[in-house]
Structure formats: structure tokens, C-alpha cells
C-alpha atoms as a PDB file:
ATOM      1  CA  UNK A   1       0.000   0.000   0.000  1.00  0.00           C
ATOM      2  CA  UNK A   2       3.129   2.065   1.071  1.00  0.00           C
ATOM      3  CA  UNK A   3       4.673   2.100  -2.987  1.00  0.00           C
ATOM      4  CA  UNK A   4       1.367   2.869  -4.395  1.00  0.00           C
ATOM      5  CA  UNK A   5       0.951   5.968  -2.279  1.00  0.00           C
ATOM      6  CA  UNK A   6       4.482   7.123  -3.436  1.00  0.00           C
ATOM      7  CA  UNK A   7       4.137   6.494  -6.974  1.00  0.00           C
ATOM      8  CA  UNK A   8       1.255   8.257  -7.165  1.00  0.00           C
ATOM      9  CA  UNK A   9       3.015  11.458  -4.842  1.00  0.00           C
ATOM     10  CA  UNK A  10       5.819  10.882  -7.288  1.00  0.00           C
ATOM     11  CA  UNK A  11       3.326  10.889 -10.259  1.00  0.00           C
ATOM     12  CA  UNK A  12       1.494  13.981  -9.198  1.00  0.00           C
ATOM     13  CA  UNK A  13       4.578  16.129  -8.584  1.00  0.00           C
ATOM     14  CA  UNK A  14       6.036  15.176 -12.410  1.00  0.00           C
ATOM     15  CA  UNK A  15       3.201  16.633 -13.745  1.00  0.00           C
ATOM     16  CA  UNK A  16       2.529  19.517 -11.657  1.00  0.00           C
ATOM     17  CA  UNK A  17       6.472  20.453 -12.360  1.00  0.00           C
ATOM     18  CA  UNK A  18       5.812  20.020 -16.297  1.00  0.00           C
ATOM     19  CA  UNK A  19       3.064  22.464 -15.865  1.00  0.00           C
ATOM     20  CA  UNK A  20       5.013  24.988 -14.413  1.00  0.00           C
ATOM     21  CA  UNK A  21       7.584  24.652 -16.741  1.00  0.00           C
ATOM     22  CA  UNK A  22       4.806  24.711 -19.642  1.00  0.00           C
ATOM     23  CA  UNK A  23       3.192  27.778 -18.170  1.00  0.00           C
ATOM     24  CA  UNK A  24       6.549  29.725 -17.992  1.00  0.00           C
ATOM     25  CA  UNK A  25       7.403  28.949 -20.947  1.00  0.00           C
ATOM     26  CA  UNK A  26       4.321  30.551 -22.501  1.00  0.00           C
ATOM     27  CA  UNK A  27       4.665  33.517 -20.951  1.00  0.00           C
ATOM     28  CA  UNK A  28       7.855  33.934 -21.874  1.00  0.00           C
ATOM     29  CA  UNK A  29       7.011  33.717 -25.722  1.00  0.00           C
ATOM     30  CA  UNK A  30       7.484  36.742 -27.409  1.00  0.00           C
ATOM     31  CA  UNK A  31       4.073  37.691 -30.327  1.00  0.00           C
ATOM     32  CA  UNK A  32       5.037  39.400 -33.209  1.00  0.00           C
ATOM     33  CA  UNK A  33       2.373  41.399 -35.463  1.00  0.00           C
ATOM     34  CA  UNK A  34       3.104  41.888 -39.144  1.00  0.00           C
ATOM     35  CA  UNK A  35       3.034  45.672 -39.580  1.00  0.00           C
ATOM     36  CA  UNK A  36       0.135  47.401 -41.904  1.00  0.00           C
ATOM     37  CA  UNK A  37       0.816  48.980 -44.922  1.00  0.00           C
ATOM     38  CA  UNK A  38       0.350  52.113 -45.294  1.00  0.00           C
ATOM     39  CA  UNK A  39      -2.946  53.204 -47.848  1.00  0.00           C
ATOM     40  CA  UNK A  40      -1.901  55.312 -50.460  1.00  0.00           C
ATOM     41  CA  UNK A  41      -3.484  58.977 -50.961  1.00  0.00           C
ATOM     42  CA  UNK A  42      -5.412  58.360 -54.077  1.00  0.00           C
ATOM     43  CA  UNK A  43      -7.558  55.529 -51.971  1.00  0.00           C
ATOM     44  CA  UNK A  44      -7.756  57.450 -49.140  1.00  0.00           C
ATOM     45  CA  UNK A  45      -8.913  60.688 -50.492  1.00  0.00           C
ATOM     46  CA  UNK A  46     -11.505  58.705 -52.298  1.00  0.00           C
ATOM     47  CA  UNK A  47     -12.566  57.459 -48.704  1.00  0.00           C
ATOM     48  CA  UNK A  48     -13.288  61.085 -47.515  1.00  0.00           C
ATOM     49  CA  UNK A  49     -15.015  62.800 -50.113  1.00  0.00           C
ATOM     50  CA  UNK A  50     -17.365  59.670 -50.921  1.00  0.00           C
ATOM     51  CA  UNK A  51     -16.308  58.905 -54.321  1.00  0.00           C
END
């Protein structure tokens, strides 16, 4: 009865440790966003007067 109860304490802490790990590791991943290209004036003028 003894080993079962320490395989399973042994079993719990692996995976609570992985999660950590898992979980820091996420927040340490750095997002990128593409940047937007800029519109050009024709387009944009067209935008504001309504044509």
C-alpha cells in the first residue's frame, strides 16, 4: 500500500512540475504582429469625399 501511495506522490509532482515549466514557458514567448501597410493617398482621399 506504502509504494502505491508514493508512486502516485511521485506521479502527481512530475506533472505539476511540467506544468510549471509549460506555463513559464508561454509567458515567456514573445508575439510578433506583421506591420500594416500604409494606404496610399489616391484611396484614401476617395474614402473622404465619398467617391
Amino acid at each position: 500500500m506504502k509504494i502505491v501511495l508514493i508512486i502516485g506522490i511521485i506521479i502527481v509532482l512530475v506533472v505539476l512540475l511540467l506544468s510549471v515549466l509549460t506555463i513559464n514557458k508561454g509567458y515567456g514567448y514573445k508575439h510578433t504582429i506583421d506591420s500594416v501597410d500604409p494606404i496610399p493617398d489616391d484611396e484614401e482621399n476617395k474614402k473622404k469625399h465619398g467617391q
